[in-house]
N, C-alpha and C. Protein backbone atom coordinates (compact mmCIF):
# COMPACT_ATOMS: atom_id res chain seq x y z
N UNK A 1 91.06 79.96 32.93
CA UNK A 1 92.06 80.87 32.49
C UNK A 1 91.56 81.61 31.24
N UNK A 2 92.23 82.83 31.10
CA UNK A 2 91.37 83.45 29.82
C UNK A 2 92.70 83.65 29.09
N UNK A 3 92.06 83.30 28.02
CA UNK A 3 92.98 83.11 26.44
C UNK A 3 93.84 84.56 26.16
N UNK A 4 94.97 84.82 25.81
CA UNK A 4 95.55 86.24 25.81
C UNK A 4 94.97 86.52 24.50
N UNK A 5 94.60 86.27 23.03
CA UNK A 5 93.66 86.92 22.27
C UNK A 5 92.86 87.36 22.84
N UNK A 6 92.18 87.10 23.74
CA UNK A 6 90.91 87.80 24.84
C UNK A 6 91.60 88.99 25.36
N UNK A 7 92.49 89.02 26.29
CA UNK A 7 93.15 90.11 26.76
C UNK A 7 93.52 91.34 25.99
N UNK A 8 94.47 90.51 24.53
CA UNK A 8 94.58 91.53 23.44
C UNK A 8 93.31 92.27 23.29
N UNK A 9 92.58 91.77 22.94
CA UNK A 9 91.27 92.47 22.15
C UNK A 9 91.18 93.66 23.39
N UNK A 10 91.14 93.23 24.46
CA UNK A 10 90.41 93.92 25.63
C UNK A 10 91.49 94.82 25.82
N UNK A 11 92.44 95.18 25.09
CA UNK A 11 93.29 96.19 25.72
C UNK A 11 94.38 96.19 26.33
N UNK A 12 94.47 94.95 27.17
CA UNK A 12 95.31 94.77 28.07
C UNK A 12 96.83 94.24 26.99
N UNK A 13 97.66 94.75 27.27
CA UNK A 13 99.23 94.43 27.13
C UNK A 13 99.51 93.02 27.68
N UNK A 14 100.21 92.28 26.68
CA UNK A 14 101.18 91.76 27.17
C UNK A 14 102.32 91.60 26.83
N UNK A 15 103.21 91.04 28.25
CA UNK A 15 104.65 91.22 28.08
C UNK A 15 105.25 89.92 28.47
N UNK A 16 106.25 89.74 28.00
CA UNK A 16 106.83 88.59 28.63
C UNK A 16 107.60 88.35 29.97
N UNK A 17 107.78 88.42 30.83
CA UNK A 17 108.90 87.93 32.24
C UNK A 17 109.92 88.85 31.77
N UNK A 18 109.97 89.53 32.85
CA UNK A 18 111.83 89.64 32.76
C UNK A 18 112.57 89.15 33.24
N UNK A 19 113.68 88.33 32.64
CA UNK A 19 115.09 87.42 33.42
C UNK A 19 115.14 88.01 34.69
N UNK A 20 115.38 87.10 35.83
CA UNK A 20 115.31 87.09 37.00
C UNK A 20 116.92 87.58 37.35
N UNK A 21 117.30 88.47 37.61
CA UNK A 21 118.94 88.63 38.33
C UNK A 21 119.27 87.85 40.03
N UNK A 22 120.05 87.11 39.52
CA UNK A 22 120.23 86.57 41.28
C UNK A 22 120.61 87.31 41.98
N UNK A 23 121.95 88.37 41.37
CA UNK A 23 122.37 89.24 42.08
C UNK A 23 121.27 90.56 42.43
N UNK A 24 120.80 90.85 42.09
CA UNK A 24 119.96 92.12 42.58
C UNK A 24 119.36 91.34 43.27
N UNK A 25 118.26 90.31 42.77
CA UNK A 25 117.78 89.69 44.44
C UNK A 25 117.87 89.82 45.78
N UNK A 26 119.25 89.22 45.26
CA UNK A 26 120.23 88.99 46.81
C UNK A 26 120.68 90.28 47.51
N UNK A 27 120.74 91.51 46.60
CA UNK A 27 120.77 92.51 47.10
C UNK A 27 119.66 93.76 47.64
N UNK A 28 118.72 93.19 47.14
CA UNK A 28 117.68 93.73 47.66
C UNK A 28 117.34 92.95 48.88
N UNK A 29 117.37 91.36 48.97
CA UNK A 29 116.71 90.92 50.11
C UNK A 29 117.82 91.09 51.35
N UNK A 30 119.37 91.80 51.24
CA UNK A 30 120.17 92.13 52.13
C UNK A 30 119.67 93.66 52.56
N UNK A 31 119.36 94.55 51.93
CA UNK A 31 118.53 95.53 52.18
C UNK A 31 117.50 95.72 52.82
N UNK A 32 116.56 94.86 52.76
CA UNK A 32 115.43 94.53 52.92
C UNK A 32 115.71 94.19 54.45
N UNK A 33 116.42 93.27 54.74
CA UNK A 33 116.99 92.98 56.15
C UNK A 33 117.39 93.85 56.98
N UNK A 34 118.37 94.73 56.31
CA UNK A 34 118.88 95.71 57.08
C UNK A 34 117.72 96.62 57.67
N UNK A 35 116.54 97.50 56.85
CA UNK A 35 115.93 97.93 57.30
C UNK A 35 114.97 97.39 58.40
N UNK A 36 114.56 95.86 58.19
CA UNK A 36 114.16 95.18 59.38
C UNK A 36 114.93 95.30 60.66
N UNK A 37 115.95 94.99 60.63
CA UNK A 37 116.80 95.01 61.44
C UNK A 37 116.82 96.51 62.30
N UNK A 38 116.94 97.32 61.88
CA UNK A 38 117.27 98.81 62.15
C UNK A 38 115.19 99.32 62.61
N UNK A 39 114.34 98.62 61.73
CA UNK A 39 112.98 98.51 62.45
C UNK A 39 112.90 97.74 63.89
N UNK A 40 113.20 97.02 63.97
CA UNK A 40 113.52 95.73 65.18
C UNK A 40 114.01 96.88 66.14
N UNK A 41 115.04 97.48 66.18
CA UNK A 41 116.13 98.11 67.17
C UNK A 41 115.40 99.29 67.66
N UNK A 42 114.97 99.73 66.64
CA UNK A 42 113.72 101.28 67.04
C UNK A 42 112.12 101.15 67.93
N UNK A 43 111.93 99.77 67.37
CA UNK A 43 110.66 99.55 68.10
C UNK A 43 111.45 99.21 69.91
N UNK A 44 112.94 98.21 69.79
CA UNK A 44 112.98 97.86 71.14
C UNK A 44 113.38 99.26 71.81
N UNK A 45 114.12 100.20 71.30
CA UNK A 45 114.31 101.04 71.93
C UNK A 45 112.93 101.55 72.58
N UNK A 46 111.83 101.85 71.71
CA UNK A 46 110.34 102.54 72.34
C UNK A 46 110.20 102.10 72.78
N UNK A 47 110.11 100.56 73.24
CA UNK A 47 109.63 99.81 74.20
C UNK A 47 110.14 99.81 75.34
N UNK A 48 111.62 99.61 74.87
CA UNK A 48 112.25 100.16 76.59
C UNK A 48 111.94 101.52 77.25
N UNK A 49 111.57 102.29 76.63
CA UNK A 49 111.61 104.19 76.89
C UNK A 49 110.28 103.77 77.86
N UNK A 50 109.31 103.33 76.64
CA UNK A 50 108.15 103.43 77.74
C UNK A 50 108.03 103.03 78.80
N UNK A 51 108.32 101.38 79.01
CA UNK A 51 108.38 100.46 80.15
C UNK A 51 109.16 101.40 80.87
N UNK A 52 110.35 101.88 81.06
CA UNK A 52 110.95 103.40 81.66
C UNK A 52 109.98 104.20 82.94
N UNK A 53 109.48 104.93 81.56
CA UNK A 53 108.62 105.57 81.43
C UNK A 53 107.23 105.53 83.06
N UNK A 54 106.66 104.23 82.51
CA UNK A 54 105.83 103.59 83.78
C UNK A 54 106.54 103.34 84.61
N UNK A 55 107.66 103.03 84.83
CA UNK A 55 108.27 102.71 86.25
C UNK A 55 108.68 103.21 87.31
N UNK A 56 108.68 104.54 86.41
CA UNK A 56 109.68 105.54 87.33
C UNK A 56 108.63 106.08 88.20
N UNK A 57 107.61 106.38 88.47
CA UNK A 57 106.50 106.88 89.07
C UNK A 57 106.53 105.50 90.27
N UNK A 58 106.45 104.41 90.02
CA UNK A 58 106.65 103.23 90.80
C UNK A 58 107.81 103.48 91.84
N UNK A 59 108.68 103.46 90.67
CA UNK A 59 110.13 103.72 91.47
C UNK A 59 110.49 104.50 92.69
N UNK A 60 110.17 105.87 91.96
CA UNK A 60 109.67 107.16 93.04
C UNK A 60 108.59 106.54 94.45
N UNK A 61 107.41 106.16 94.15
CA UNK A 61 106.60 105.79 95.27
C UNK A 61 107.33 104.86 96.27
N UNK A 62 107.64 103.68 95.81
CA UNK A 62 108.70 102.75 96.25
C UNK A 62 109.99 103.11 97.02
N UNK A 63 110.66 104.24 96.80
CA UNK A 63 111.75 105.47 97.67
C UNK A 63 111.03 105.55 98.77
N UNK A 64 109.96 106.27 98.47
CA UNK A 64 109.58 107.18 99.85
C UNK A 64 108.73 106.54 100.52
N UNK A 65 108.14 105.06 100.31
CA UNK A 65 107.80 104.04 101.42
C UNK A 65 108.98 103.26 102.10
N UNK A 66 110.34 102.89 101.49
CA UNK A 66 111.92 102.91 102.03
C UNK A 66 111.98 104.15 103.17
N UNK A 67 112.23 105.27 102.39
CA UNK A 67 112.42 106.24 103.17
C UNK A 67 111.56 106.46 104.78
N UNK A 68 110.60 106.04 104.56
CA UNK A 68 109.48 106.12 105.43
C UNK A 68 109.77 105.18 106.55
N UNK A 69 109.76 103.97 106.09
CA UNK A 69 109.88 103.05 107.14
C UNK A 69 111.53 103.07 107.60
N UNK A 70 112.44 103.56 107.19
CA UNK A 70 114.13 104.14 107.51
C UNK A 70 113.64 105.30 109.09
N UNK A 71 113.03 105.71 108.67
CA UNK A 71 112.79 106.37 109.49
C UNK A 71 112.28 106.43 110.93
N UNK A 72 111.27 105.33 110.66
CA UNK A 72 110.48 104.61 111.36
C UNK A 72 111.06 103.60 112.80
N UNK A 73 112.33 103.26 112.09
CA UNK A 73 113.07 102.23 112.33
C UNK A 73 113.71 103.27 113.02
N UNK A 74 114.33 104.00 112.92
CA UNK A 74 114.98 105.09 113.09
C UNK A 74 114.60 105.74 114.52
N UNK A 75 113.44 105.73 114.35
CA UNK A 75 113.00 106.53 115.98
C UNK A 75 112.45 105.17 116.66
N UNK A 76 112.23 104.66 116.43
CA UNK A 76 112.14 102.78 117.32
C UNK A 76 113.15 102.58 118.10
N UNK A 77 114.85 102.25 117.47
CA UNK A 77 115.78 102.07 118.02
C UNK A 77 116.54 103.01 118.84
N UNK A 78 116.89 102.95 120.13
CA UNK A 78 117.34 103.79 121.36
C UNK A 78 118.47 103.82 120.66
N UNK A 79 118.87 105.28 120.96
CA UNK A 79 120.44 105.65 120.65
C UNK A 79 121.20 105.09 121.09
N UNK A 80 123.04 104.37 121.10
CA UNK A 80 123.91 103.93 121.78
C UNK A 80 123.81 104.70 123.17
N UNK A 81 124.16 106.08 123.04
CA UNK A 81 124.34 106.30 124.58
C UNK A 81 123.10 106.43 125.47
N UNK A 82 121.82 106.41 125.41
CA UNK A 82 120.61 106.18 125.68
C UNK A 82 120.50 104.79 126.41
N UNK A 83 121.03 103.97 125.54
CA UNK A 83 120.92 102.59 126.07
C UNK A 83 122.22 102.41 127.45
N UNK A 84 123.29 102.88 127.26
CA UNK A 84 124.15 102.81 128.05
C UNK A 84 123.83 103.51 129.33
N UNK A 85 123.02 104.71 129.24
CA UNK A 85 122.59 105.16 130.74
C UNK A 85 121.29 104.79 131.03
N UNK A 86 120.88 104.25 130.68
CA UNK A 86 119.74 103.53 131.22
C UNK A 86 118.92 101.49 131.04
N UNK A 87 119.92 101.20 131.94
CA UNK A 87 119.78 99.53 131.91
C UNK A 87 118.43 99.62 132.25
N UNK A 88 118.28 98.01 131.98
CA UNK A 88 117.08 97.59 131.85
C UNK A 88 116.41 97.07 133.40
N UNK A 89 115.56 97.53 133.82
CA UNK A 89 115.09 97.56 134.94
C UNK A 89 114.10 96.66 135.47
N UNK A 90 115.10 95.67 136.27
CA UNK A 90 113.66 94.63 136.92
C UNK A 90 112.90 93.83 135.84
N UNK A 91 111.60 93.25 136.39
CA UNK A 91 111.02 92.79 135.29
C UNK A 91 110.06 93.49 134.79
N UNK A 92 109.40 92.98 133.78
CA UNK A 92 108.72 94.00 132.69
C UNK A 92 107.25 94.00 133.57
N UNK A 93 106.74 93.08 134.48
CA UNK A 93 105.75 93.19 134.91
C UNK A 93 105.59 93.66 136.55
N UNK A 94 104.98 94.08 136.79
CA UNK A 94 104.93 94.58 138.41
C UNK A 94 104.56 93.67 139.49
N UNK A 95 104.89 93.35 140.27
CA UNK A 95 105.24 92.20 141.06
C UNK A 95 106.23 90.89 140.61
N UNK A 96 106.34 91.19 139.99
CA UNK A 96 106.46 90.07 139.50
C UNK A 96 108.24 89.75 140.07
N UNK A 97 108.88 88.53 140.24
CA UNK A 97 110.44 88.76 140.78
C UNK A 97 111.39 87.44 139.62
N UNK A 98 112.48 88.28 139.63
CA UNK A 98 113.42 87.11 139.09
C UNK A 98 113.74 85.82 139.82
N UNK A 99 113.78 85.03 139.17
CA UNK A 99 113.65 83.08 139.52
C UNK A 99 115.09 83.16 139.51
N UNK A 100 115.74 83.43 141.48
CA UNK A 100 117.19 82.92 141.38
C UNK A 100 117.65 81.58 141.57
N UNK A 101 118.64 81.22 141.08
CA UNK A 101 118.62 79.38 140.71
C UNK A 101 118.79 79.05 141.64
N UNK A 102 118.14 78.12 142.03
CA UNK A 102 118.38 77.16 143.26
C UNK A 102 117.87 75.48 143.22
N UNK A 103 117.84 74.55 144.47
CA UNK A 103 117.40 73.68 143.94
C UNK A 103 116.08 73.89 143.65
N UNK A 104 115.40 74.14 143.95
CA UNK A 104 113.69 74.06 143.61
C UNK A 104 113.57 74.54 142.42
N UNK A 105 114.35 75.17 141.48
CA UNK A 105 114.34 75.46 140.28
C UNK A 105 115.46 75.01 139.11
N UNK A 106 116.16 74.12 139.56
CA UNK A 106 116.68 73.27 139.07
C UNK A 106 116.38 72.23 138.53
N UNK A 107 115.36 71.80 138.64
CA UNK A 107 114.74 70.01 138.40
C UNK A 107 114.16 70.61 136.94
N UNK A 108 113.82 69.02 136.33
CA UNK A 108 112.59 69.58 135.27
C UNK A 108 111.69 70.15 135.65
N UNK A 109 110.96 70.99 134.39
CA UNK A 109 109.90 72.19 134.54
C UNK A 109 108.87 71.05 135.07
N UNK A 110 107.51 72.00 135.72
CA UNK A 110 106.42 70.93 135.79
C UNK A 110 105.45 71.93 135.11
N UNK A 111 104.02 71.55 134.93
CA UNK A 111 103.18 72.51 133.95
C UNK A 111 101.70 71.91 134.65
N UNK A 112 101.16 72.93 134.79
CA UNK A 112 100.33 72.34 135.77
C UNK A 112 98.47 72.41 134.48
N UNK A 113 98.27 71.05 135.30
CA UNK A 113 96.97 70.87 134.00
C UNK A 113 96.14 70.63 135.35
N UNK A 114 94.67 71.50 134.93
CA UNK A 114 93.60 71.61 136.41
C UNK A 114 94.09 71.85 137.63
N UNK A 115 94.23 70.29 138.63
CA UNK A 115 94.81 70.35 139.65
C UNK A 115 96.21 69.38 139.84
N UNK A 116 96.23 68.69 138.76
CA UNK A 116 97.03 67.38 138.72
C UNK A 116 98.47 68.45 137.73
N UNK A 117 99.83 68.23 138.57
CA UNK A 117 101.30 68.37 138.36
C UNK A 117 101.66 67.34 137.40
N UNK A 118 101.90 67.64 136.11
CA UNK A 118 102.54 66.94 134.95
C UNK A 118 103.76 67.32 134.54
N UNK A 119 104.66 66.40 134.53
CA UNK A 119 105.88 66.42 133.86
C UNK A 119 106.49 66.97 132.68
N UNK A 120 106.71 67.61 132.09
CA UNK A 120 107.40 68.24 130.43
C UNK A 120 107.30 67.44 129.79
């Protein structure tokens, strides 16, 4: 530590402390807050703007792949009256005939492995 005769000589002032006020303290460090506070609220606002900001380009792209496949869907599905004048015809394969029930198709299924008839 250096001796304040040292300091004197060298120019330097000294002073003593000034009494500490509790009250200004306390009113500065309520100040002090507030502007934090009101800093805090401005940064979240920018932050939300931006995040915004990037999304909406997302957002937009994200519509018109909806839109797209709406559409899609859209010409896929036969209209109500489309479907009503024109039932569904036979089976989907050519030769092929519908299995009307009878006994021979009544029993359990069988599934045929090589040449040997196995049971379900």
């Amino acid at each position: 530590m250096v001796p304040g005769d040292d300091l004197l000589a060298a120019g330097f002032p000294l002073h003593a402390p000034a009494p500490v006020d509790p009250v200004a303290l306390r009113e500065e460090l309520a100040q002090i807050r507030a502007e934090h506070a009101l800093a805090e609220a401005r940064f979240g606002q920018q932050l939300v703007q931006a995040e915004a900001e990037h999304l909406r380009p997302q957002l937009a792209e994200q519509g018109e792949r909806i839109e797209d496949s709406q559409r899609a869907v859209a010409a896929l599905i036969p209209a109500p009256e489309q479907a009503a004048l024109a039932p569904p015809a036979g089976p989907a394969v050519p030769g092929q005939t519908q299995a009307e029930p009878g006994p021979e198709n009544s029993g359990p299924r069988r599934r045929w492995v090589g040449r040997a008839i196995l049971p379900r």
